[in-house]
N, C-alpha and C. Protein backbone atom coordinates (compact mmCIF):
# COMPACT_ATOMS: atom_id res chain seq x y z
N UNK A 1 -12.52 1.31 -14.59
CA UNK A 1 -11.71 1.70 -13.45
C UNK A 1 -10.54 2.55 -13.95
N UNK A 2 -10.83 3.63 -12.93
CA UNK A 2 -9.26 4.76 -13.87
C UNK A 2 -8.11 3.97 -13.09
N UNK A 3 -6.78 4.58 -13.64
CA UNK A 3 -5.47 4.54 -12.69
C UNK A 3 -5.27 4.96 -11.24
N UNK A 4 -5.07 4.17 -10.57
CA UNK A 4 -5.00 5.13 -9.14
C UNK A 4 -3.46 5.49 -8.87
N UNK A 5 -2.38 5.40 -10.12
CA UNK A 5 -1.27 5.53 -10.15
C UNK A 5 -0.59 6.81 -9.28
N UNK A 6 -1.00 7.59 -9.10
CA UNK A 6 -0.56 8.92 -8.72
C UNK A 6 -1.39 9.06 -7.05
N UNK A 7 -2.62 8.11 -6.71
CA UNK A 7 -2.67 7.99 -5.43
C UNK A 7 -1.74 6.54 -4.74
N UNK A 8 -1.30 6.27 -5.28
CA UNK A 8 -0.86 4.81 -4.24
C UNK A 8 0.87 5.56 -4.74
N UNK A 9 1.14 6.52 -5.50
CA UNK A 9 2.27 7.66 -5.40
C UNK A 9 2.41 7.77 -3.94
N UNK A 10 1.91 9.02 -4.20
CA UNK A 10 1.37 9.51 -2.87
C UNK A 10 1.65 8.90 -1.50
N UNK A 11 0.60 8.42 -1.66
CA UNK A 11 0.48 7.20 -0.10
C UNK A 11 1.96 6.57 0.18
N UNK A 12 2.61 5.64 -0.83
CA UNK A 12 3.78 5.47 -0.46
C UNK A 12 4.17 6.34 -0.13
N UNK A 13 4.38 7.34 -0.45
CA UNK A 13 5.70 8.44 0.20
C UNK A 13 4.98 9.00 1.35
N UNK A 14 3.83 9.13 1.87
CA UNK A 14 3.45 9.28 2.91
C UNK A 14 3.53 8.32 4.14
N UNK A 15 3.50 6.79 3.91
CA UNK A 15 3.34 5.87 4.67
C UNK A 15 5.24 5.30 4.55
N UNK A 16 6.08 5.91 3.89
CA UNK A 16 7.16 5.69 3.84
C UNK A 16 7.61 4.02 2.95
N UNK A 17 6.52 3.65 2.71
CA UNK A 17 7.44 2.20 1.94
C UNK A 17 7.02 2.62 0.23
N UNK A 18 7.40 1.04 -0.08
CA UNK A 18 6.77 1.47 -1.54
C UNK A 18 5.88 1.42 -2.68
N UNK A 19 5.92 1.69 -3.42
CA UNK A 19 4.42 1.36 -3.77
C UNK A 19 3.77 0.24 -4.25
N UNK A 20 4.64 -1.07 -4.04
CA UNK A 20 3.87 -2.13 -4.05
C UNK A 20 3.28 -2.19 -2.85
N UNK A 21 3.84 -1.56 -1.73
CA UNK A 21 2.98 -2.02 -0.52
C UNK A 21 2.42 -1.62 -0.37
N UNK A 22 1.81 -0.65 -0.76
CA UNK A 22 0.20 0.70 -0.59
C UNK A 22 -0.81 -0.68 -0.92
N UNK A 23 -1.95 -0.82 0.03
CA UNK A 23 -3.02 -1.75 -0.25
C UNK A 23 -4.09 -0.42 -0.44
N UNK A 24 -4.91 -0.98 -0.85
CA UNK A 24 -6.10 0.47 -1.46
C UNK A 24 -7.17 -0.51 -1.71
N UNK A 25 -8.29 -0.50 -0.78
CA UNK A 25 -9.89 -1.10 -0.30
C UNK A 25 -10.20 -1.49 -2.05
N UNK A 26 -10.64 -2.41 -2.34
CA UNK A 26 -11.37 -2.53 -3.85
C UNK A 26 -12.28 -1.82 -3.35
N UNK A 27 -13.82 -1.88 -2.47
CA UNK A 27 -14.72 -1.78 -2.00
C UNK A 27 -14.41 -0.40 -2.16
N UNK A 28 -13.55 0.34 -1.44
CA UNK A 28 -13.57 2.34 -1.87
C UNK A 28 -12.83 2.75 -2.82
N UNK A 29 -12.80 2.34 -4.18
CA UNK A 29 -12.02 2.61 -5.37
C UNK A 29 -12.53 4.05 -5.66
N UNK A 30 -13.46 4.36 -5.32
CA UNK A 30 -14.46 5.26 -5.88
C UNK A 30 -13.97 6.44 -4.99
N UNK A 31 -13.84 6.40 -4.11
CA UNK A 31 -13.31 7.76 -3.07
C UNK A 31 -11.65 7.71 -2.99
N UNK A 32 -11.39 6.64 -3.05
CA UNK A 32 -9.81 6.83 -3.65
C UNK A 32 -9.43 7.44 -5.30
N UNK A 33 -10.33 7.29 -6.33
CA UNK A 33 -10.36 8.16 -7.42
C UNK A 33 -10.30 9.51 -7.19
N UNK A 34 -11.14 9.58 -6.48
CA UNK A 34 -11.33 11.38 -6.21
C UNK A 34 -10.53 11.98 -5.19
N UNK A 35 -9.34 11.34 -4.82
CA UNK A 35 -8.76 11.94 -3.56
C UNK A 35 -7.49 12.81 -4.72
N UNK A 36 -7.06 13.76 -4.81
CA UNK A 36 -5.79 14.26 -5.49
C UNK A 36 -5.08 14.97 -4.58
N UNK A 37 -5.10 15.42 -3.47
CA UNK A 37 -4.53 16.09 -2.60
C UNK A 37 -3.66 15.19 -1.17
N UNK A 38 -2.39 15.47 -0.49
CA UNK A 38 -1.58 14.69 0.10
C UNK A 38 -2.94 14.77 1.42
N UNK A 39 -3.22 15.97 1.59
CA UNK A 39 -4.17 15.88 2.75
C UNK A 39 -5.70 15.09 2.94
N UNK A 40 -5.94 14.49 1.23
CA UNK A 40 -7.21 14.09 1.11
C UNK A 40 -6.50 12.32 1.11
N UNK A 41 -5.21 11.86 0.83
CA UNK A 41 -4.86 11.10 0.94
C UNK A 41 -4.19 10.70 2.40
N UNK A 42 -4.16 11.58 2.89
CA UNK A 42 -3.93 11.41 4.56
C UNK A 42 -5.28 10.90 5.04
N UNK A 43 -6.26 11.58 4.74
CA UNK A 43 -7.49 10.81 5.48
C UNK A 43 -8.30 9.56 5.26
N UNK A 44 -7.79 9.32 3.80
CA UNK A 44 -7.92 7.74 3.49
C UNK A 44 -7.48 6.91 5.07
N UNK A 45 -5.68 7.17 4.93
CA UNK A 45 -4.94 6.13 5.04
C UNK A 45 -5.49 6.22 6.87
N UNK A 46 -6.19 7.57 7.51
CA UNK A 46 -6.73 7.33 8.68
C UNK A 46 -7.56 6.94 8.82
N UNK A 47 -8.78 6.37 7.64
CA UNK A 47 -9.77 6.15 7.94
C UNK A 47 -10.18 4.39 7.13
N UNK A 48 -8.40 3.86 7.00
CA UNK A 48 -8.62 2.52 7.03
C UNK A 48 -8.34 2.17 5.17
N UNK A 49 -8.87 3.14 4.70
CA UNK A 49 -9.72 2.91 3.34
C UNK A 49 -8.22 2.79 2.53
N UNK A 50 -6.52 3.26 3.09
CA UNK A 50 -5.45 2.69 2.51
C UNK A 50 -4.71 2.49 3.76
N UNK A 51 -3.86 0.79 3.50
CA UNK A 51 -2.87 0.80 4.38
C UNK A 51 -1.48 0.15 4.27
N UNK A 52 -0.39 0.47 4.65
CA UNK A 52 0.87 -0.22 4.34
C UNK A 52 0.42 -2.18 4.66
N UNK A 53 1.12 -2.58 3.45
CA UNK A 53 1.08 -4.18 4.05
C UNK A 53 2.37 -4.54 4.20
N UNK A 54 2.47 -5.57 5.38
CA UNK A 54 3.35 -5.87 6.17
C UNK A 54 4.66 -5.99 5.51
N UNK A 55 5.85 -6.07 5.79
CA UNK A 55 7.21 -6.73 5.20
C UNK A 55 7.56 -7.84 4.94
N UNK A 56 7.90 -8.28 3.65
CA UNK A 56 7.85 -9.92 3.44
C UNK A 56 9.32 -9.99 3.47
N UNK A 57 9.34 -10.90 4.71
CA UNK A 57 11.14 -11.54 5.19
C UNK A 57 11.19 -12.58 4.28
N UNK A 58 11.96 -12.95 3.90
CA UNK A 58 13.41 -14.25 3.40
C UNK A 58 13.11 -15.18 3.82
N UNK A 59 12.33 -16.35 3.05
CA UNK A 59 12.12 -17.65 4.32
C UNK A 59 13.62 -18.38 4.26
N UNK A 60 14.04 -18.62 5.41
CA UNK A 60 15.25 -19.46 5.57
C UNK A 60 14.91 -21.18 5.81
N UNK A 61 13.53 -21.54 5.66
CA UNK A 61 13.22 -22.70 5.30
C UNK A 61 14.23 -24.08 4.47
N UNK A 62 13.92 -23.32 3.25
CA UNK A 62 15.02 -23.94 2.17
C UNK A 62 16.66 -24.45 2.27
N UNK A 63 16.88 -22.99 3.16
CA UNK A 63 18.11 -23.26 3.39
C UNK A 63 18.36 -24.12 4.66
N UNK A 64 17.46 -24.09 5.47
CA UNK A 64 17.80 -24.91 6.69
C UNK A 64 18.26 -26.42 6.47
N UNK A 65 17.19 -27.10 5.36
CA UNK A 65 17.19 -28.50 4.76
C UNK A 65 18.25 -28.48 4.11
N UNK A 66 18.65 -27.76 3.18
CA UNK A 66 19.99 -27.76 2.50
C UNK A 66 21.09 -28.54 2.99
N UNK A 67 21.32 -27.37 4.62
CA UNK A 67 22.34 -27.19 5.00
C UNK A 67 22.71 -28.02 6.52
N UNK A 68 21.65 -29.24 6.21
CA UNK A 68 21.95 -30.21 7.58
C UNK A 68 22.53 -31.29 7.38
């Protein structure tokens, strides 16, 4: 498996977060290799095969018990 370092680049700065959050299909590693262009990486991210994953909030759990 090559680096997909320079596509999940990409994608973050296209999908605006960062690049831990670029998810990228195991199943299409193979057409994500061959994508090098912002426009060939645009049609990934429309056609499912990359997508932002959600925002992980702060659990305030911990602190709730703490602080009763």
């Amino acid at each position: 498996m090559t680096s997909l370092k320079s596509q999940r680049r990409l994608a973050a700065k296209i999908l605006k977060v960062g690049q831990n959050r670029v998810w990228i299909d195991p199943k299409r590693v193979d057409d994500v290799e061959t994508a090098i262009t912002r426009e060939e990486i645009r049609k990934l991210i429309h056609e499912g095969i990359i997508k932002p994953l959600p925002e992980e909030g702060v659990s305030r759990a911990r602190a709730r018990t703490v602080h009763l």
